[in-house]
C-alpha atoms as a PDB file:
ATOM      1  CA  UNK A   1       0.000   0.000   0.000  1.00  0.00           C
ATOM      2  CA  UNK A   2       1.016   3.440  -0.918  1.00  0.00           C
ATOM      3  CA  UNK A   3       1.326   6.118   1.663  1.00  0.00           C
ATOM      4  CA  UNK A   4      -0.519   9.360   0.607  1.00  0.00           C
ATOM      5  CA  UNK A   5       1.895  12.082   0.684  1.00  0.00           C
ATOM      6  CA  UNK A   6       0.636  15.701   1.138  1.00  0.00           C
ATOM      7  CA  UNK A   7       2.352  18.158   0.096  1.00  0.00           C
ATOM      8  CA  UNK A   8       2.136  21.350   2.872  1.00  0.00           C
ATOM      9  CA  UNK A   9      -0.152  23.809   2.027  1.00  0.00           C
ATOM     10  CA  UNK A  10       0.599  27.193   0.542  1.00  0.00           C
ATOM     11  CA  UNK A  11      -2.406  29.451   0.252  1.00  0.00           C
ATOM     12  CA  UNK A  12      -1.726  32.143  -2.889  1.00  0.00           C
ATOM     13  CA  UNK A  13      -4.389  34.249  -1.493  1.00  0.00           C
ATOM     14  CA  UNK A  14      -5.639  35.367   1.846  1.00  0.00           C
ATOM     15  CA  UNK A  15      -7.629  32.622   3.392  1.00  0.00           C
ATOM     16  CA  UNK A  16     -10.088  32.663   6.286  1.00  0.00           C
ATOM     17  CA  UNK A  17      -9.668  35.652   8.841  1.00  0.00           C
ATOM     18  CA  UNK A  18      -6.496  37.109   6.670  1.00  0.00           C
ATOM     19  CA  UNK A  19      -4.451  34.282   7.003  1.00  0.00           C
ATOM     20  CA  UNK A  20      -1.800  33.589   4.426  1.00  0.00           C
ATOM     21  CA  UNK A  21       1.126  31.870   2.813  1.00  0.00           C
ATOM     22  CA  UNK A  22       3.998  33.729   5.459  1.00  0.00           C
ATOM     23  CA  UNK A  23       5.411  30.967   7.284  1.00  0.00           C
ATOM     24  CA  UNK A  24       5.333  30.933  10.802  1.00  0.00           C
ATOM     25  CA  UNK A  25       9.313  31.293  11.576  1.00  0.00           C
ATOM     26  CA  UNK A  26      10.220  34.013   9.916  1.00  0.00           C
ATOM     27  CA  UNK A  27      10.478  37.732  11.240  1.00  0.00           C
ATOM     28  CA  UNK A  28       7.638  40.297   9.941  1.00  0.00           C
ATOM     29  CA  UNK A  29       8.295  42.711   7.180  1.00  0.00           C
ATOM     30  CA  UNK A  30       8.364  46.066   8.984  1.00  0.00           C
ATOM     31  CA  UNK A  31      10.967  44.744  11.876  1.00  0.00           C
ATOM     32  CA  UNK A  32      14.298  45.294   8.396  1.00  0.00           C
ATOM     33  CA  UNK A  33      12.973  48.821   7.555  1.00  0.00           C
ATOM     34  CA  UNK A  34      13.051  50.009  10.968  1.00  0.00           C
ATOM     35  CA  UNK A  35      16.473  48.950  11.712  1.00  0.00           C
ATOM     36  CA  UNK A  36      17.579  50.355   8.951  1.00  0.00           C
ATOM     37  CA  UNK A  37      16.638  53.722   9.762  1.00  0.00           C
ATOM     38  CA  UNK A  38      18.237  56.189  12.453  1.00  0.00           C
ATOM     39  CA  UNK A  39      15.835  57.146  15.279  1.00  0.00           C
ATOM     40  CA  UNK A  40      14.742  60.885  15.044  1.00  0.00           C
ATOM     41  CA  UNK A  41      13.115  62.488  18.063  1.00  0.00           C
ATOM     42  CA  UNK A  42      11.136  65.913  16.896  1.00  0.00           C
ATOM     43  CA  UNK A  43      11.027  69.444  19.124  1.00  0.00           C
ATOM     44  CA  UNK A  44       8.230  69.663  21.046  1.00  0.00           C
ATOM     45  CA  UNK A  45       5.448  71.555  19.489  1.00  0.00           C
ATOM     46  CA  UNK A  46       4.825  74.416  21.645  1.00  0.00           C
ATOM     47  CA  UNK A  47       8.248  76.743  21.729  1.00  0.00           C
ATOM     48  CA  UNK A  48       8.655  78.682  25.036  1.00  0.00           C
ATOM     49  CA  UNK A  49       6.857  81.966  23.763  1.00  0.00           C
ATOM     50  CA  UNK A  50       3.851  79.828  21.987  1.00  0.00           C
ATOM     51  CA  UNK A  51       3.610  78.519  25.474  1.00  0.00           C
ATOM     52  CA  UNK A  52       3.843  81.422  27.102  1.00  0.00           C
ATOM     53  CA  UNK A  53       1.369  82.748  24.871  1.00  0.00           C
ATOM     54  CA  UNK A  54      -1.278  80.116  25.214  1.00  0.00           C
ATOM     55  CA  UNK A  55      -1.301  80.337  28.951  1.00  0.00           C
ATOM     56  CA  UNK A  56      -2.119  84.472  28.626  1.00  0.00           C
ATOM     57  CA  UNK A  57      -4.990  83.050  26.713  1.00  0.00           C
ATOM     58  CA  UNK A  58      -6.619  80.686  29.332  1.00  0.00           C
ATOM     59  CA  UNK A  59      -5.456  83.247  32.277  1.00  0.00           C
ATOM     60  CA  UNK A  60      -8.118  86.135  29.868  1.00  0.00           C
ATOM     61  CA  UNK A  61     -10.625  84.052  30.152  1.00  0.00           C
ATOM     62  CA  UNK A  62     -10.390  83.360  34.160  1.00  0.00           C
ATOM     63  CA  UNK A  63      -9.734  86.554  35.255  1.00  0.00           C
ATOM     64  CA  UNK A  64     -11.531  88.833  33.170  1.00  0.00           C
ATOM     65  CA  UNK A  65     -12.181  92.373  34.063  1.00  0.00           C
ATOM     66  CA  UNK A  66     -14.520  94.576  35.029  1.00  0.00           C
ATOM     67  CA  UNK A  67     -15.379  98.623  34.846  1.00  0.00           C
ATOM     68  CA  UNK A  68     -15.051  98.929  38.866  1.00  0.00           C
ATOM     69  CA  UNK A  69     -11.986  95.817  39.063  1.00  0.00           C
ATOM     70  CA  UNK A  70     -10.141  95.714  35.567  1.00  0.00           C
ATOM     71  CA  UNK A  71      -7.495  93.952  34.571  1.00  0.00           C
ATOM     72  CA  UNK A  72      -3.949  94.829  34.772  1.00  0.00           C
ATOM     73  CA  UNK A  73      -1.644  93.824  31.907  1.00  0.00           C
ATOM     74  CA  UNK A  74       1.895  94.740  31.863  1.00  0.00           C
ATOM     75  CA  UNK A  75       4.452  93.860  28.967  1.00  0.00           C
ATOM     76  CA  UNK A  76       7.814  94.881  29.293  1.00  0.00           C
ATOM     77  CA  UNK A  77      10.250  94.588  26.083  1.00  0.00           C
ATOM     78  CA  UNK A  78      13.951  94.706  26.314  1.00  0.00           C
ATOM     79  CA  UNK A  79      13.838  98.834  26.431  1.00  0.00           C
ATOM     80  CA  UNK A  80      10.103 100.150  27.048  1.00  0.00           C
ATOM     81  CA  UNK A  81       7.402  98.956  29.657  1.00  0.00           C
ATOM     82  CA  UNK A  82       3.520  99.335  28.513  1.00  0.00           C
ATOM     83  CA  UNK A  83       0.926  99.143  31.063  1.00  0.00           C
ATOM     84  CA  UNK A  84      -2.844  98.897  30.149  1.00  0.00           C
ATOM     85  CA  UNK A  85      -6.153  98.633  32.451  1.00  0.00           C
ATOM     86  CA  UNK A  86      -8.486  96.352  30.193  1.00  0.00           C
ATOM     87  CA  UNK A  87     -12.548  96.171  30.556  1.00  0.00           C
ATOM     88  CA  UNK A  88     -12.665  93.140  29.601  1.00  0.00           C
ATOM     89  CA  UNK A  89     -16.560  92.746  29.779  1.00  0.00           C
ATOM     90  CA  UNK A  90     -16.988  96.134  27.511  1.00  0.00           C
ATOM     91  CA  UNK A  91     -13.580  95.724  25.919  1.00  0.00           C
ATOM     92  CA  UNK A  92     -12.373  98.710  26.601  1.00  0.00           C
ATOM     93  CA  UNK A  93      -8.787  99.840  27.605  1.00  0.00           C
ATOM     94  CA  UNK A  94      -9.100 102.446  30.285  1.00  0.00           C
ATOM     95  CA  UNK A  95      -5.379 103.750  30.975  1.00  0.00           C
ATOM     96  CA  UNK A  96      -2.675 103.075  28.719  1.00  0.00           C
ATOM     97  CA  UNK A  97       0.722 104.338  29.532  1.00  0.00           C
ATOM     98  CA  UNK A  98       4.267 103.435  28.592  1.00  0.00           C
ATOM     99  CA  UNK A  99       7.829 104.613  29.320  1.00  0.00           C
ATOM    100  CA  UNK A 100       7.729 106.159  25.512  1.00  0.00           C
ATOM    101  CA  UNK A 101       5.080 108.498  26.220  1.00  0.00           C
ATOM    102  CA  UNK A 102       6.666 112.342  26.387  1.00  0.00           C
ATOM    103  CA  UNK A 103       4.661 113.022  29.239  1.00  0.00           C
ATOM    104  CA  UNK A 104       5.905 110.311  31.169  1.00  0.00           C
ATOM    105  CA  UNK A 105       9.488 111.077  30.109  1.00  0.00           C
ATOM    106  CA  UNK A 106       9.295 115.376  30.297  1.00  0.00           C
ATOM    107  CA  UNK A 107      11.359 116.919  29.113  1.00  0.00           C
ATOM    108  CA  UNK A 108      14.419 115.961  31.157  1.00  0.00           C
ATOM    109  CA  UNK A 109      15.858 112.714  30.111  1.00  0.00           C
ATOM    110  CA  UNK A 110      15.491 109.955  32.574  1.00  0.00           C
ATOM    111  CA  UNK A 111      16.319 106.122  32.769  1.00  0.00           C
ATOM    112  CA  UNK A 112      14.162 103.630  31.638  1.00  0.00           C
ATOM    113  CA  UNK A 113      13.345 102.255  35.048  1.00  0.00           C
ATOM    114  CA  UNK A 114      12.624 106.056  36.363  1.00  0.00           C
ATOM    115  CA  UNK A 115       9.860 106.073  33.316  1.00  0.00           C
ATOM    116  CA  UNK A 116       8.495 103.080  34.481  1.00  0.00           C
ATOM    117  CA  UNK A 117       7.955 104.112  38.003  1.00  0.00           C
ATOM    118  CA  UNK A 118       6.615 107.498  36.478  1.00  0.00           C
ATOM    119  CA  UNK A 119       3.819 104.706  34.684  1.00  0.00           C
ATOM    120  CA  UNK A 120       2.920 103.587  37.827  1.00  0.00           C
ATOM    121  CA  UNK A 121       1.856 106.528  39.457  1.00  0.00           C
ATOM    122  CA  UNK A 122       0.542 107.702  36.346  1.00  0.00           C
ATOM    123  CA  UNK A 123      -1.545 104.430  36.706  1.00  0.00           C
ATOM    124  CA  UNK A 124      -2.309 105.550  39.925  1.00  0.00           C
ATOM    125  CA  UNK A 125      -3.730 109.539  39.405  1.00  0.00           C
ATOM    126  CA  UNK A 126      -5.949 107.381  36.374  1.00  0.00           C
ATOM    127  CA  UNK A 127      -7.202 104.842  38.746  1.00  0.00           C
ATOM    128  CA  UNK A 128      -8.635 107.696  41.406  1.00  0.00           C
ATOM    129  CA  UNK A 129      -9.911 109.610  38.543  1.00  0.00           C
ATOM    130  CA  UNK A 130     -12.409 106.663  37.099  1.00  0.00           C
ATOM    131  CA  UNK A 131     -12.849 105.435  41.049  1.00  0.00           C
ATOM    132  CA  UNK A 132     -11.210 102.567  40.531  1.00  0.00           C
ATOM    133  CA  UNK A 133     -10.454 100.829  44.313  1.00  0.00           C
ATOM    134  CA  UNK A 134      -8.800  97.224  43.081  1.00  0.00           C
ATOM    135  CA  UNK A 135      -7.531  95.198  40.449  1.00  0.00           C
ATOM    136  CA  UNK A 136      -8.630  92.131  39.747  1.00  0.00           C
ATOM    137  CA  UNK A 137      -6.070  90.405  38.352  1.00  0.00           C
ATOM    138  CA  UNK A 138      -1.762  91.081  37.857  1.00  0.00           C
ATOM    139  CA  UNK A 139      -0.955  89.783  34.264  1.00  0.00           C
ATOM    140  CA  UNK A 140       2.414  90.102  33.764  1.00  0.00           C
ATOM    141  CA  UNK A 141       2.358  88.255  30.418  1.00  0.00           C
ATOM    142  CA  UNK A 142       4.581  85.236  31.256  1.00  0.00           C
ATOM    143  CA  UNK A 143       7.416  87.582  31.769  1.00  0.00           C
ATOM    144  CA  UNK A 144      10.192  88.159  34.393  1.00  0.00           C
ATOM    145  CA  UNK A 145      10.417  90.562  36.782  1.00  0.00           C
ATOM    146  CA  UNK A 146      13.368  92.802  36.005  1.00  0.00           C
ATOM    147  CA  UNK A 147      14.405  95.680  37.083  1.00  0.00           C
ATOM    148  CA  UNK A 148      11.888  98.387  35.465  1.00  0.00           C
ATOM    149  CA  UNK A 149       8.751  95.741  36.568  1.00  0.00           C
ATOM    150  CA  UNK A 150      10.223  95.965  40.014  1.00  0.00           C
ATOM    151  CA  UNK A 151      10.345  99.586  39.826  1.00  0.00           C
ATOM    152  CA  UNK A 152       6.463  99.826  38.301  1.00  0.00           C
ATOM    153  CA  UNK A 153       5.224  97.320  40.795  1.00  0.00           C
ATOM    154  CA  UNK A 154       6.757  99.210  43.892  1.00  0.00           C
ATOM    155  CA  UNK A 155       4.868 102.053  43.098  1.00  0.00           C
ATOM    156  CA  UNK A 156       1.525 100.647  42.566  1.00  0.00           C
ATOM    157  CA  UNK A 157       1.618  98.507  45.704  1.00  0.00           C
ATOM    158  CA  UNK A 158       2.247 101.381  47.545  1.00  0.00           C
ATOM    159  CA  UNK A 159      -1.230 102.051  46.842  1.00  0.00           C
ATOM    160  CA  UNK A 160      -2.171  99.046  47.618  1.00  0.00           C
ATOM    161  CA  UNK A 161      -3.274  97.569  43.974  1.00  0.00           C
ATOM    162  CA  UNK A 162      -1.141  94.375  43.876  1.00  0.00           C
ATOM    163  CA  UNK A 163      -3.658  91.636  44.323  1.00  0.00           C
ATOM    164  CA  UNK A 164      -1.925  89.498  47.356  1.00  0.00           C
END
């Protein structure tokens, strides 16, 4: 009697449930490209500044201001310091003042952080003038505290507008 030989089976296309003709004992496809290529890690999306920039954003919309308690947003560049008291309900802005303004600087020339005290009480005489008793929030716009925002806060807390 003959035994029945049978040859192993090879299926040309995908069978039942995807299976097909791969053997079992060899290594998948993708495993060679990988290891061929060097591993690159990206930069994180958000740079420092976008970052800095997206938190101003949610910090808006917690503190926002009001006619009697605005907001008080500060920016300070490398040579100039702006200060603005936003209505955020109205959106209004109801003191500007920066360390460029000639009325801040008169006509005698005076240092940049001199200026930027000069802002703050200019802040101030604004503040009595529109009966404005508090602040309700300090935005400082992600930003350090150098040596002209020391100077501006110092004479605002003085009157006591610094929340604590």
């Amino acid at each position: 009697m003959a035994l029945f030989s049978v040859p192993a089976l090879e299926f040309k296309k995908p069978a039942f449930f995807g299976i097909c003709s791969i053997p079992f004992n060899s290594q998948p496809i993708w495993s060679k490209s990988l290891a061929s290529r060097p591993l690159a890690i990206g930069a994180r999306v958000n740079t420092r500044t976008e970052s800095a920039k997206l938190r101003n954003r949610r910090l808006q919309k917690k503190y926002n201001g009001t006619p009697k308690a605005p907001r008080l947003s500060v920016f300070c560049s490398r040579k100039q310091l702006y200060a603005m008291l936003v209505d955020d309900q109205n959106k209004k802005c109801l003191f500007y003042g920066s360390t460029l303004q000639k009325s801040i600087r008169q006509n005698s020339p005076c240092s940049s952080i001199e200026a930027a005290k000069r802002v703050g009480e200019e802040l101030i005489k604004a503040c009595n003038d529109l009966n404005i008793n508090e602040i309700s929030s300090y935005d400082r716009n992600s930003l350090a505290r150098g040596e002209r925002m020391q100077a501006f806060e110092i004479a605002i807390s003085n009157h006591g507008f610094l929340p604590r």
